[in-house]
Protein backbone atom coordinates (compact mmCIF):
# COMPACT_ATOMS: atom_id res chain seq x y z
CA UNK A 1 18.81 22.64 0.62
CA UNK A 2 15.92 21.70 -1.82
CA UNK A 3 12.63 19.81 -0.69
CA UNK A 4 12.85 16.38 -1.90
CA UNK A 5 9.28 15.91 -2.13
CA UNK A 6 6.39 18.80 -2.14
CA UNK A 7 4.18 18.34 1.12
CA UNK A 8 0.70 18.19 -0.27
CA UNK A 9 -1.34 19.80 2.73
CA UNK A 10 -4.96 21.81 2.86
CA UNK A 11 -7.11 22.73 5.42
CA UNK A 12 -9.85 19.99 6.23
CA UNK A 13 -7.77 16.66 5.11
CA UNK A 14 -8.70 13.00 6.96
CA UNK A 15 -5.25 12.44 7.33
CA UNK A 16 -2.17 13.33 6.50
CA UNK A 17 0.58 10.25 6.15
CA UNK A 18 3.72 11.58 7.18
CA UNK A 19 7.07 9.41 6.50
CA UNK A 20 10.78 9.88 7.45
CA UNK A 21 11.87 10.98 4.24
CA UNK A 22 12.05 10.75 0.73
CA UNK A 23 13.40 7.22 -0.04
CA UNK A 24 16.22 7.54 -3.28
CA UNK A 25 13.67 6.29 -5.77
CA UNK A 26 10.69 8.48 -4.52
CA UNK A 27 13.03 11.54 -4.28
CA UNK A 28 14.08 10.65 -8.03
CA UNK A 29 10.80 10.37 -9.78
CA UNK A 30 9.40 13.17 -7.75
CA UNK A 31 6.79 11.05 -6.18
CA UNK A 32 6.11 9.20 -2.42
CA UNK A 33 6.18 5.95 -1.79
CA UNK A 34 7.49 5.20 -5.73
CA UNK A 35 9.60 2.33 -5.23
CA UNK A 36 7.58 -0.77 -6.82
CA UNK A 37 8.49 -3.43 -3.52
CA UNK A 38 6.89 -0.12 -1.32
CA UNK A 39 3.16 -1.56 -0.15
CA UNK A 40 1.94 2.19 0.73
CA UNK A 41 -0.52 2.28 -2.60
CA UNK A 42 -1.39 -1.35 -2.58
CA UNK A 43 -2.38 -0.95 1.47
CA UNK A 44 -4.59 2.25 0.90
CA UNK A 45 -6.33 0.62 -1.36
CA UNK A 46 -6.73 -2.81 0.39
CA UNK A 47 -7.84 -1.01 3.76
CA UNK A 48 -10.55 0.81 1.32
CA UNK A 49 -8.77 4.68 2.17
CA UNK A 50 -8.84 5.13 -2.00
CA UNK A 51 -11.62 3.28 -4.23
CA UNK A 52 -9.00 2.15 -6.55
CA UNK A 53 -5.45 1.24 -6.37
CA UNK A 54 -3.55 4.60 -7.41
CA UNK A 55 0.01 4.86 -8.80
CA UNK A 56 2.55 6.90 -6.95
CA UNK A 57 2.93 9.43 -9.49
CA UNK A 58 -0.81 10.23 -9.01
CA UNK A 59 -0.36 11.14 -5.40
CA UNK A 60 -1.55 14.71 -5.69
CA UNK A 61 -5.40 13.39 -7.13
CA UNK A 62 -5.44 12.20 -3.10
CA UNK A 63 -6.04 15.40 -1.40
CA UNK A 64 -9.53 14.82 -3.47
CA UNK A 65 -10.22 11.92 -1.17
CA UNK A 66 -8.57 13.77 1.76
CA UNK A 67 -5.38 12.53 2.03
CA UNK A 68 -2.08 14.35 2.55
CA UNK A 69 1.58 13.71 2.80
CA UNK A 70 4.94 15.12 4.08
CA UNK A 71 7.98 14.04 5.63
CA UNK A 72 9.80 14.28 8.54
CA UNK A 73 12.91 15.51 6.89
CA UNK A 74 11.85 17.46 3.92
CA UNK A 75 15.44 17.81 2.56
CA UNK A 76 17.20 14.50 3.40
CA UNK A 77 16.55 11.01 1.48
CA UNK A 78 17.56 7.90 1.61
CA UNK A 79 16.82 4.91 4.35
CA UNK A 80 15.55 6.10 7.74
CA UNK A 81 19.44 5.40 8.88
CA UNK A 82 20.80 7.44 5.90
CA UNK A 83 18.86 10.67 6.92
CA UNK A 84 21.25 13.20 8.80
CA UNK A 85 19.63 14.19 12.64
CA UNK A 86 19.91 17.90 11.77
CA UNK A 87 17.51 17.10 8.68
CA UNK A 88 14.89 16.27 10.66
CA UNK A 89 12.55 19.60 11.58
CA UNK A 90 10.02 18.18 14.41
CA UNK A 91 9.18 21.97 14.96
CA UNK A 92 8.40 22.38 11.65
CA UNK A 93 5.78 19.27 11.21
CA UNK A 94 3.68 20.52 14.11
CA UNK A 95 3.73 23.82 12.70
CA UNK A 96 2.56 22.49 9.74
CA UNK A 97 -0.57 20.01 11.25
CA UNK A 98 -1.67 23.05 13.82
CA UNK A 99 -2.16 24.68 10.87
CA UNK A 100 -3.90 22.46 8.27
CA UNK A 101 -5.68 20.38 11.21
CA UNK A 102 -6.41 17.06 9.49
CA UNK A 103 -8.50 14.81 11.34
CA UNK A 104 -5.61 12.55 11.78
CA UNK A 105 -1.85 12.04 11.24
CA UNK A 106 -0.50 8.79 10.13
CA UNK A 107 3.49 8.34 10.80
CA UNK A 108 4.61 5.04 7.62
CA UNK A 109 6.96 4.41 10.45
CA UNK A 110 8.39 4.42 14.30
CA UNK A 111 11.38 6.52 13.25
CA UNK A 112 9.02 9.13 11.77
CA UNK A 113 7.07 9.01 14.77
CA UNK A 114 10.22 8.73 17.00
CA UNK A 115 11.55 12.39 15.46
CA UNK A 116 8.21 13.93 16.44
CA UNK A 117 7.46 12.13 19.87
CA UNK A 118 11.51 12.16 20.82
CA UNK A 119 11.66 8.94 22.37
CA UNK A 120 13.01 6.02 20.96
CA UNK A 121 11.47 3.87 18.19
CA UNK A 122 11.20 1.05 20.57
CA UNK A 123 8.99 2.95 23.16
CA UNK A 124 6.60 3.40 20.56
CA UNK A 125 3.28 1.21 19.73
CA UNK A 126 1.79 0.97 16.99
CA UNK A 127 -1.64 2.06 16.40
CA UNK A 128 -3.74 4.72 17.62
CA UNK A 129 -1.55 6.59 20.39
CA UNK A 130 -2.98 8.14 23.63
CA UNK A 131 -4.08 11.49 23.24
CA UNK A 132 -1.41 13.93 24.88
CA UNK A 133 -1.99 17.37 23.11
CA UNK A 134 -5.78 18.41 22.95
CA UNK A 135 -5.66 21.02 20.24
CA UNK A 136 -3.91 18.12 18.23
CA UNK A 137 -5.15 15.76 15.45
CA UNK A 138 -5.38 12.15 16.08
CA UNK A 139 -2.15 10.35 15.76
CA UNK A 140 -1.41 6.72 14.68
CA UNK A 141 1.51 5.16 14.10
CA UNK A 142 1.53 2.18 11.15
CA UNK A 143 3.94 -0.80 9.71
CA UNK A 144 6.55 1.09 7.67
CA UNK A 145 5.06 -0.45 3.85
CA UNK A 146 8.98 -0.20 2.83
CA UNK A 147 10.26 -3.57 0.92
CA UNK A 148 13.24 -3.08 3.80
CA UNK A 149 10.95 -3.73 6.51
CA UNK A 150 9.09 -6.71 5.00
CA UNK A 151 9.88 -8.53 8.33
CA UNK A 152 7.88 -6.09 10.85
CA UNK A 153 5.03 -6.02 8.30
CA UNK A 154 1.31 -5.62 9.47
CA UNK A 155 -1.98 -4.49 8.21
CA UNK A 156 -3.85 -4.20 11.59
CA UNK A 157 -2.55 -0.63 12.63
CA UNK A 158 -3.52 0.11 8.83
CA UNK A 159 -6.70 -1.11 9.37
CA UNK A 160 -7.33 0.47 12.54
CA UNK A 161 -6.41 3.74 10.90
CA UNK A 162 -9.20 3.53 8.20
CA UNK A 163 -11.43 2.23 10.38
CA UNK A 164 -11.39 5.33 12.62
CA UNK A 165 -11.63 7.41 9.48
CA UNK A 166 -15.11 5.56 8.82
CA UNK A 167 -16.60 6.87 11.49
């Protein structure tokens, strides 16, 4: 199966955001977080992680200011409930964040954190989580900025995030 998305990953990033998957419109135009009702470019920007607000299809100037991406499934895409269980490659991710080392990893939602951590979604806080691995990066876990989770909205994990980053 073909990558939906490219991860964009190098040694010495901040963080690296890490979703579920490619939604339908992302995985179309080739870019994450490109559906217009997402607030992923709108809250990096608010929470002062980019000096201005960027476009989706600009994501690759961000490893510039240190920022990364991937997904948890790099071949599924769709809604977090469309993505097939076997798509999901929690071995892989690590792999990946042992290797590049960013400061910090950022799950865009519980499910993407849920894959990695395997427990479920409703075990997990948001925020900065307890550190359990100490040859791992920081992880936090923030609001999913998807239109279809308007109702469990919240900048404070975001802020929290880019806070830590500040110092």
């Amino acid at each position: 199966m073909t990558e939906k998305l490219p991860d964009l990953l190098s040694e010495g990033l901040d963080v690296v955001f890490v979703g579920t998957a490619a939604g339908h419109r992302s995985a179309a135009e080739g870019a994450y977080y490109a559906h217009p009702g997402n607030r992923f470019w709108r809250t990096l920007h608010e929470v002062g992680l980019t000096p201005r607000l960027y476009a989706p299809q600009e994501f690759p100037k961000l490893i510039e200011l240190g920022i990364g991406f991937t997904d948890m499934s790099k071949v599924g895409s769709g809604m977090d409930h469309e993505i097939a269980p076997e798509h999901f490659d929690a071995t892989l991710f690590e792999t990946k964040m042992r290797r590049f080392r960013p400061r910090a990893v950022a799950f865009t939602s519980k499910k993407a954190a849920s894959v990695w951590l395997g427990v479920p979604t409703g075990k997990i806080a948001l925020g900065r989580q307890a550190k359990t691995l100490a040859d791992f990066p920081e992880v936090f876990v923030l609001c999913s900025p998807s239109g279809a989770a308007t109702r469990y909205w919240g900048i404070r994990p975001w802020r929290e995030l880019a806070d830590w980053l500040r110092v």
